[in-house]
PDB file of N, CA and C in Angstrom:
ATOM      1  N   UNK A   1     132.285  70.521 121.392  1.00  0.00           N
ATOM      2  CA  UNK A   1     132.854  71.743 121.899  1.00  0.00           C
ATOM      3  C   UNK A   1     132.113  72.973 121.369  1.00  0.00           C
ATOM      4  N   UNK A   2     131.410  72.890 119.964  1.00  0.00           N
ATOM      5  CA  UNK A   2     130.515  73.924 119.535  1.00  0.00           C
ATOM      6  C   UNK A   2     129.270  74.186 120.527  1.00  0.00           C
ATOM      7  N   UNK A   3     128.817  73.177 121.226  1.00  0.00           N
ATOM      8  CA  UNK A   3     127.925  73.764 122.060  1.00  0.00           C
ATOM      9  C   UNK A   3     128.170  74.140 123.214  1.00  0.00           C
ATOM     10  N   UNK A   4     129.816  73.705 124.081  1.00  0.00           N
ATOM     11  CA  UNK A   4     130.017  74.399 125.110  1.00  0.00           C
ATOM     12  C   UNK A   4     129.975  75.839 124.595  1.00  0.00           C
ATOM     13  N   UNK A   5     130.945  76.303 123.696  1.00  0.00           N
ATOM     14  CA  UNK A   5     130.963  77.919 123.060  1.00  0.00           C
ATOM     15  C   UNK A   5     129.475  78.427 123.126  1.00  0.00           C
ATOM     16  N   UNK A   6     129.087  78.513 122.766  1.00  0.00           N
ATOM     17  CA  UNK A   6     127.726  79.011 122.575  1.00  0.00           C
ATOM     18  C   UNK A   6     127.017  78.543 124.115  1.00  0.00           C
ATOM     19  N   UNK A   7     126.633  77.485 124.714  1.00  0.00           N
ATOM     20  CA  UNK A   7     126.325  77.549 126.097  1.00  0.00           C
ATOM     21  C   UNK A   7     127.294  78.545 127.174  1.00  0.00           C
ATOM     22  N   UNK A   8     128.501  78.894 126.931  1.00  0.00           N
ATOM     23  CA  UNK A   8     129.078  79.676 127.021  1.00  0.00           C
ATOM     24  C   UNK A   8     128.738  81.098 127.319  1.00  0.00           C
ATOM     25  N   UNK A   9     128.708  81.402 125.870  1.00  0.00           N
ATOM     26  CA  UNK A   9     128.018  83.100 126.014  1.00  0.00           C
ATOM     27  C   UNK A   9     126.817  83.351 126.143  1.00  0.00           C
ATOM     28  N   UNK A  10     126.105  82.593 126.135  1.00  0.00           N
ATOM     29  CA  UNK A  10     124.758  82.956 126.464  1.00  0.00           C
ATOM     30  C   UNK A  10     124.189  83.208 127.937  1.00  0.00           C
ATOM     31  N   UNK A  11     125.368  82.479 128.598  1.00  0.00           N
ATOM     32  CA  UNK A  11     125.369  82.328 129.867  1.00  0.00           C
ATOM     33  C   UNK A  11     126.360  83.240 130.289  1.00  0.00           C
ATOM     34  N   UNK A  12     127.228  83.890 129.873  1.00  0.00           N
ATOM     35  CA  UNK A  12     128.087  84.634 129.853  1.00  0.00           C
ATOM     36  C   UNK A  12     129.353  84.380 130.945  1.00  0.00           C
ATOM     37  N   UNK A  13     129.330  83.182 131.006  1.00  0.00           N
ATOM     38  CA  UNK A  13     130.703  82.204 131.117  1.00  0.00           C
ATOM     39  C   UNK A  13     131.729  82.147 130.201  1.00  0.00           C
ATOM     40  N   UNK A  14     132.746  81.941 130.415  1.00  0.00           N
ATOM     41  CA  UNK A  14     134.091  81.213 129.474  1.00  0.00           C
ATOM     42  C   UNK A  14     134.249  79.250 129.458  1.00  0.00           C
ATOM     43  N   UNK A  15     133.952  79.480 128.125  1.00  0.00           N
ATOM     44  CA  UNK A  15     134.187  77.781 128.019  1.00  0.00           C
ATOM     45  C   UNK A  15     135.678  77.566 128.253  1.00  0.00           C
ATOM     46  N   UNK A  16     135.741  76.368 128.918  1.00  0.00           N
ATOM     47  CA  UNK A  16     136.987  75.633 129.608  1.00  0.00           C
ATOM     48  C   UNK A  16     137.522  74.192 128.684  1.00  0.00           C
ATOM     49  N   UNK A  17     137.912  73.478 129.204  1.00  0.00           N
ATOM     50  CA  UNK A  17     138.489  72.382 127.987  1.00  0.00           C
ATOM     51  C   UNK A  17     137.272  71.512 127.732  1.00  0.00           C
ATOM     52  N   UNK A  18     137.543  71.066 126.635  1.00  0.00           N
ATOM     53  CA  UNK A  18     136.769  69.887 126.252  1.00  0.00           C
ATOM     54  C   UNK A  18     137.047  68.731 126.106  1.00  0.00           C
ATOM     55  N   UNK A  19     136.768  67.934 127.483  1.00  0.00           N
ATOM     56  CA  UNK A  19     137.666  66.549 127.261  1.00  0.00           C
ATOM     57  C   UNK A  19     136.731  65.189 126.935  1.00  0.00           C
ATOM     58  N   UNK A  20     137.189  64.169 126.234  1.00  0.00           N
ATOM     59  CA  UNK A  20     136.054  63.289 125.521  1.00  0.00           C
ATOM     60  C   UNK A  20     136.983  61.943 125.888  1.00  0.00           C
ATOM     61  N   UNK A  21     136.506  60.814 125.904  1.00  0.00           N
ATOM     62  CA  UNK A  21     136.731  59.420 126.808  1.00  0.00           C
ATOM     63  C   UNK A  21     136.164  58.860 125.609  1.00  0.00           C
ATOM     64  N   UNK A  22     137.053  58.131 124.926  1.00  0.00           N
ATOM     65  CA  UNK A  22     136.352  56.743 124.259  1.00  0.00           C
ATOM     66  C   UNK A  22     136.038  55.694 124.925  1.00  0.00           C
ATOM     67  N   UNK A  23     134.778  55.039 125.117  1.00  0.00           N
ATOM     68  CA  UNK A  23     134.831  53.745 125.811  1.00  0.00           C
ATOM     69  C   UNK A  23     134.614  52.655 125.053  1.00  0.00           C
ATOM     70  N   UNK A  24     134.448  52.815 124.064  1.00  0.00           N
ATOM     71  CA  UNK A  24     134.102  51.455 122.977  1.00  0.00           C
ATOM     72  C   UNK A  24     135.059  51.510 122.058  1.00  0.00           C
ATOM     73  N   UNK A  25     136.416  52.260 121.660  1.00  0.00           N
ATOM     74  CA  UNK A  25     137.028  52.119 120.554  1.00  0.00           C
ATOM     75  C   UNK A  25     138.214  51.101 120.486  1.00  0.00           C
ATOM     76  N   UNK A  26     137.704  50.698 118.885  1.00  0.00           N
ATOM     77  CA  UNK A  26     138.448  49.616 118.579  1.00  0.00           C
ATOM     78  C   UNK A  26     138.570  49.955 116.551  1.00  0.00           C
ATOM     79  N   UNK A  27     139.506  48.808 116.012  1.00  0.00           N
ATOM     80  CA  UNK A  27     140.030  49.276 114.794  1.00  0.00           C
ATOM     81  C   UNK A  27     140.121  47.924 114.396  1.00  0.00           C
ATOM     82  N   UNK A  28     139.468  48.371 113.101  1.00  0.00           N
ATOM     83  CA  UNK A  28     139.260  46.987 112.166  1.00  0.00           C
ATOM     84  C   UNK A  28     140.381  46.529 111.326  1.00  0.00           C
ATOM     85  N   UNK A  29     140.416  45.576 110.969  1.00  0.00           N
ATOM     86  CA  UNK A  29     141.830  44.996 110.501  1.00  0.00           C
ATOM     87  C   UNK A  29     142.030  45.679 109.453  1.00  0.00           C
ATOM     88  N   UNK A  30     140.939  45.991 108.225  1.00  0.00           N
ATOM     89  CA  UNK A  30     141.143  46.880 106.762  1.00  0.00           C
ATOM     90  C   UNK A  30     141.094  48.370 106.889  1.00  0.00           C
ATOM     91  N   UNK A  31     141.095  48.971 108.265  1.00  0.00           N
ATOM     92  CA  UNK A  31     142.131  50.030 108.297  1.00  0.00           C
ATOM     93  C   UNK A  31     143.127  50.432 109.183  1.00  0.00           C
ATOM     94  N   UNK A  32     143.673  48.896 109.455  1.00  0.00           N
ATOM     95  CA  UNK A  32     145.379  49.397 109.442  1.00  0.00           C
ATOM     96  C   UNK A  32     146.256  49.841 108.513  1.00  0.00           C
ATOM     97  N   UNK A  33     146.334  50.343 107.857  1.00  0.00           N
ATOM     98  CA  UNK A  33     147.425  51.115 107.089  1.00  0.00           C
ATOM     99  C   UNK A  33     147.088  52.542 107.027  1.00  0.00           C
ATOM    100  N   UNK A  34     145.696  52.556 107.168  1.00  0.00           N
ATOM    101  CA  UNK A  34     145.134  54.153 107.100  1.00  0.00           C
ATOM    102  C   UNK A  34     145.601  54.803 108.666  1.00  0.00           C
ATOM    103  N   UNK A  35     145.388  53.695 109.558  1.00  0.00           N
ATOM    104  CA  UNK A  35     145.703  53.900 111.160  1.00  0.00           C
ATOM    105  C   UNK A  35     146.871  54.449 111.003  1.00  0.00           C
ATOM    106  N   UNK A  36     148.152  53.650 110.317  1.00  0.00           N
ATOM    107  CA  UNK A  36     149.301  54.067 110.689  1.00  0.00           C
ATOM    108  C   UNK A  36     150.071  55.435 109.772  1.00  0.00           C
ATOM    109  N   UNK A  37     149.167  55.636 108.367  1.00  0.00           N
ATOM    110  CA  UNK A  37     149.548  56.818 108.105  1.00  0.00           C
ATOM    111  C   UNK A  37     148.829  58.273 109.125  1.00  0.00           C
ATOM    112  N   UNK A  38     147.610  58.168 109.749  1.00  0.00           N
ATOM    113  CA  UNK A  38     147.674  58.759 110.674  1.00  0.00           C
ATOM    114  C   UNK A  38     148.264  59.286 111.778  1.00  0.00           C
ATOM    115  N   UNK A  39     149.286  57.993 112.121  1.00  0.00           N
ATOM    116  CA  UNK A  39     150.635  58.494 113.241  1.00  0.00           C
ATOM    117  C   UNK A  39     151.590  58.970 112.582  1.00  0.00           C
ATOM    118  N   UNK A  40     151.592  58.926 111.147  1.00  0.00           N
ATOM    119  CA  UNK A  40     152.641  59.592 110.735  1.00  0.00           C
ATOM    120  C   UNK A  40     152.694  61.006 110.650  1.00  0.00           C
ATOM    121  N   UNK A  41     151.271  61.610 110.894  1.00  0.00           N
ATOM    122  CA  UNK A  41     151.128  63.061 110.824  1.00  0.00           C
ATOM    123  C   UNK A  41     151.544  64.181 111.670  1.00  0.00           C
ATOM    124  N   UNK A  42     152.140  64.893 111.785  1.00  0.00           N
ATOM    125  CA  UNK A  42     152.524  65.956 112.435  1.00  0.00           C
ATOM    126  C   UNK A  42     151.093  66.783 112.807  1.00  0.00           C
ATOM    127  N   UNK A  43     150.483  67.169 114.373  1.00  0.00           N
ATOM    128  CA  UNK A  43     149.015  67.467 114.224  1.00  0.00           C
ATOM    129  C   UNK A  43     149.316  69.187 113.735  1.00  0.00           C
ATOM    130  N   UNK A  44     148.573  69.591 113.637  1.00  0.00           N
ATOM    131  CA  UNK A  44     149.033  70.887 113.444  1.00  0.00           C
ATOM    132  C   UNK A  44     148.244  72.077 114.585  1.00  0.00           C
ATOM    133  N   UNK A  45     148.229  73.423 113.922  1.00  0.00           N
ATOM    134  CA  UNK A  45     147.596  74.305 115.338  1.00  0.00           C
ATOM    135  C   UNK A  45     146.339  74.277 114.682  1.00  0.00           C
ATOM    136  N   UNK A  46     145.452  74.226 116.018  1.00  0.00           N
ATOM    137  CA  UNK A  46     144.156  74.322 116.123  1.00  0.00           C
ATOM    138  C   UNK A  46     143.347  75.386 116.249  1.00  0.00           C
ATOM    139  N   UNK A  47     142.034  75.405 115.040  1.00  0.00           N
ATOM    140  CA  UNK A  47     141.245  76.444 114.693  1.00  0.00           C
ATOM    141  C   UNK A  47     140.954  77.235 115.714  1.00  0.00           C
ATOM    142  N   UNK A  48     140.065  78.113 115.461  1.00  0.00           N
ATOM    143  CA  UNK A  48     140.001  79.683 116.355  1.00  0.00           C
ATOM    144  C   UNK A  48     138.439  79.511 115.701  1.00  0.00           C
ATOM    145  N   UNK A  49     137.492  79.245 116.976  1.00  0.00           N
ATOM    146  CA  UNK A  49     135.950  79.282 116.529  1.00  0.00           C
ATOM    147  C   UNK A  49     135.382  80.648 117.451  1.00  0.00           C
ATOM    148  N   UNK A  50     134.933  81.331 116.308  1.00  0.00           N
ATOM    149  CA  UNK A  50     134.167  82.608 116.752  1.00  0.00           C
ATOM    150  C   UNK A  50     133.056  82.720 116.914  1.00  0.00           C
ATOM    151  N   UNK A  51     132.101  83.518 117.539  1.00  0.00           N
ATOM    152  CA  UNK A  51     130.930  83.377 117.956  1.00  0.00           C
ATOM    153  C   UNK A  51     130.277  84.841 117.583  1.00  0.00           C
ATOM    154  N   UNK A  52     129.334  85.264 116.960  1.00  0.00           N
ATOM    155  CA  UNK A  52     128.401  86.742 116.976  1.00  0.00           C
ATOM    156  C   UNK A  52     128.153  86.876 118.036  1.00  0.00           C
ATOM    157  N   UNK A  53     128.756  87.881 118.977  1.00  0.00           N
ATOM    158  CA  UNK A  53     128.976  88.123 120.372  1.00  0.00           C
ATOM    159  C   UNK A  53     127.186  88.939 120.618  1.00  0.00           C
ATOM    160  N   UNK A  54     126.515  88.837 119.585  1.00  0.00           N
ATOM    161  CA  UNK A  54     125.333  89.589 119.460  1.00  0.00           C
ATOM    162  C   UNK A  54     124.095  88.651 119.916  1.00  0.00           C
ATOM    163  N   UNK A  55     124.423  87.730 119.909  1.00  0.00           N
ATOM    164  CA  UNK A  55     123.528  86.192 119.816  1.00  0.00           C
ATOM    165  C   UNK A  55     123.561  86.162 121.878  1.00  0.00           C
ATOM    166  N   UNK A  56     122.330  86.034 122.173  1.00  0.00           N
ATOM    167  CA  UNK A  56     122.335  86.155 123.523  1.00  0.00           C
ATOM    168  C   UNK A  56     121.510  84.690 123.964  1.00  0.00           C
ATOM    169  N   UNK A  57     120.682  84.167 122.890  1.00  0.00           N
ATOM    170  CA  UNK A  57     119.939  82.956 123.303  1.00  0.00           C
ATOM    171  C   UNK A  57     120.255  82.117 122.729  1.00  0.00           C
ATOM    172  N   UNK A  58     120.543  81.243 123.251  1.00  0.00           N
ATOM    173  CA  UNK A  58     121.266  79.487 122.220  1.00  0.00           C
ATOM    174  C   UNK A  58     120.005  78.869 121.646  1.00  0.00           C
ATOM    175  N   UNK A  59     118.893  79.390 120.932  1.00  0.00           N
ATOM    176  CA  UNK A  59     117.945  79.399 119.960  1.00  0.00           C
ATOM    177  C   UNK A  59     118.198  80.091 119.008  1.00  0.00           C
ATOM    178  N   UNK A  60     118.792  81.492 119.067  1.00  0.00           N
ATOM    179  CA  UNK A  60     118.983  82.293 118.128  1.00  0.00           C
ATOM    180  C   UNK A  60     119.965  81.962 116.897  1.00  0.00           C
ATOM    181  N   UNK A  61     121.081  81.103 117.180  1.00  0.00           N
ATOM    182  CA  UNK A  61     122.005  81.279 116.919  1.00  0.00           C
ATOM    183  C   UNK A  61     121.798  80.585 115.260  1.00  0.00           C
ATOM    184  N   UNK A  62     122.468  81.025 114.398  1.00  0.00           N
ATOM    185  CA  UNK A  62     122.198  80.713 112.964  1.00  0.00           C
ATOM    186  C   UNK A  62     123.823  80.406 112.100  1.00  0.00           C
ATOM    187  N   UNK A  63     123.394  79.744 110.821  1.00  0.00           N
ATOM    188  CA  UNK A  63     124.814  79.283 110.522  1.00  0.00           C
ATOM    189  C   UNK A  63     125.964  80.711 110.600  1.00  0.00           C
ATOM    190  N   UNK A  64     125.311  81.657 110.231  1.00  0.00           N
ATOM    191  CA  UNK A  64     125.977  82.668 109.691  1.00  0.00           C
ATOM    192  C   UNK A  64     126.623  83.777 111.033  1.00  0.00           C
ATOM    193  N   UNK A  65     126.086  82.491 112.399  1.00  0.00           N
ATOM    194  CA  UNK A  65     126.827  82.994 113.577  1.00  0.00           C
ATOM    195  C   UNK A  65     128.360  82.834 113.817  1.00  0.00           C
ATOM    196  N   UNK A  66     128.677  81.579 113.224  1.00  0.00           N
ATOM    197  CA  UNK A  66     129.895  80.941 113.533  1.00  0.00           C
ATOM    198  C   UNK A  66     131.089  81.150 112.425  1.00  0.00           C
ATOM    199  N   UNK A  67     132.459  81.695 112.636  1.00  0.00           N
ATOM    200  CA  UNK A  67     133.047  81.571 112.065  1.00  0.00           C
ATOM    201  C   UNK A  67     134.656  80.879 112.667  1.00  0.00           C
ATOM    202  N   UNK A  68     135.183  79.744 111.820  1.00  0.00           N
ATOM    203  CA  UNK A  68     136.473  79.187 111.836  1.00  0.00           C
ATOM    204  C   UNK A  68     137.314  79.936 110.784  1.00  0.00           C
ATOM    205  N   UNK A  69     138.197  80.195 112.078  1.00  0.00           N
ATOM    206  CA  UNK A  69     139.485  80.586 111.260  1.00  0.00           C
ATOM    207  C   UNK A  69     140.950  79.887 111.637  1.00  0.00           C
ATOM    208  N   UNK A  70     141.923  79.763 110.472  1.00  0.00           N
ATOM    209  CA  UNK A  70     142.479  78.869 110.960  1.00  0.00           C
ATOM    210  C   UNK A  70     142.715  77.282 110.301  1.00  0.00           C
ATOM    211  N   UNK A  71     141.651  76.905 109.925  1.00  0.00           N
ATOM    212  CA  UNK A  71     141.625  75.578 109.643  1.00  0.00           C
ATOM    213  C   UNK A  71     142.328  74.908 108.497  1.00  0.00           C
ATOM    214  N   UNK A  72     143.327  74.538 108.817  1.00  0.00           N
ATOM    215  CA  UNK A  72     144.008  73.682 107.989  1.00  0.00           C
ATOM    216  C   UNK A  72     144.369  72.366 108.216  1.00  0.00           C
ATOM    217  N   UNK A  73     143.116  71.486 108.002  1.00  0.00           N
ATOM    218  CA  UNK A  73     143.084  69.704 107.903  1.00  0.00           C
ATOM    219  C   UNK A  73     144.379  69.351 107.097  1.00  0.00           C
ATOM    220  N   UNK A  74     144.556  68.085 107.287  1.00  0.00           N
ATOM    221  CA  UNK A  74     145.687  67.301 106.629  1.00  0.00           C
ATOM    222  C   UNK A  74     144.621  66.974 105.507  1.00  0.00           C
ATOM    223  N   UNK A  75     144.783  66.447 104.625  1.00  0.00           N
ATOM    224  CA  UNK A  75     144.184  65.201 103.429  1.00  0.00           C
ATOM    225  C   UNK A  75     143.291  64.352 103.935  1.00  0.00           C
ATOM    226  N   UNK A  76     142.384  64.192 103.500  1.00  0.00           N
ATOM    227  CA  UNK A  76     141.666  62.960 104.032  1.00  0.00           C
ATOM    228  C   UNK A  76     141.888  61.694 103.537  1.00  0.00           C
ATOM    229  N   UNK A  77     141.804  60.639 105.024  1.00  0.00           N
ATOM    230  CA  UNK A  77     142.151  59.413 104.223  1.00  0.00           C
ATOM    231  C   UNK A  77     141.084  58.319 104.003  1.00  0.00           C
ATOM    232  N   UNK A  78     141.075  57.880 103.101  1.00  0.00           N
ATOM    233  CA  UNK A  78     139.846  57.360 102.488  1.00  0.00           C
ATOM    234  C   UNK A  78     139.921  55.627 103.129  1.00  0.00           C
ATOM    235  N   UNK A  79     139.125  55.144 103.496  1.00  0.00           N
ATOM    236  CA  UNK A  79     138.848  53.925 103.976  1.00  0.00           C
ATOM    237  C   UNK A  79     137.332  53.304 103.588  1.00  0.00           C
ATOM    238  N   UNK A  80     137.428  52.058 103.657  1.00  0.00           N
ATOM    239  CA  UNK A  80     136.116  51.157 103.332  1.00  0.00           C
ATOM    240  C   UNK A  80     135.418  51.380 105.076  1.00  0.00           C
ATOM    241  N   UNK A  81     133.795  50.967 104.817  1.00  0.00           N
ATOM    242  CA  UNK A  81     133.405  51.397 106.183  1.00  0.00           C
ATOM    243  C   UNK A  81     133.333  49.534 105.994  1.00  0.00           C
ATOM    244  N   UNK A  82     133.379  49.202 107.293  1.00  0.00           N
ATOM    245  CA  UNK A  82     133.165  47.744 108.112  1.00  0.00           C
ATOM    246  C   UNK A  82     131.893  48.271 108.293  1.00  0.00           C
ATOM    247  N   UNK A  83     130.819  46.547 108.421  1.00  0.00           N
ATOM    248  CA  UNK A  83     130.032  45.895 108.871  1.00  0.00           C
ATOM    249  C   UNK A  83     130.156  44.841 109.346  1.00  0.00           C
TER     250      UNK A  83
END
């Protein structure tokens, strides 16, 4: 969605939703319990990503373009990675 924003203004369009399709997902047996404290979460409201309305070429654009405000993640939950 960071690069619709920015393909966005450069083009001087309004970015629209960002919708994403898993087609391969699946869940390994050693993180079910992490799975299900995940449904236990209440999601919360979602960040506010700003853009340097000054930035006209999606080359230009530098870290110190972007600012989130807003962001308040839950905890992270720690899991073993599968192979």
């Amino acid at each position: 969605s960071l690069l619709t924003c920015m393909m966005a203004q450069v083009t001087g369009l309004q970015p629209g939703e960002f919708i994403h399709t898993l087609g391969d997902a699946h869940l390994y047996l050693n993180h079910i319990e992490q799975a299900k404290l995940q449904l236990t979460r209440t999601p919360r409201k979602l960040p506010t990503l700003r853009l340097n309305p000054d930035v006209k070429d999606i080359f230009s654009f530098r870290y110190e373009d972007f600012i989130i405000e807003g962001y308040d993640p839950h905890p992270h939950i720690k899991a073993d990675i599968s192979v």
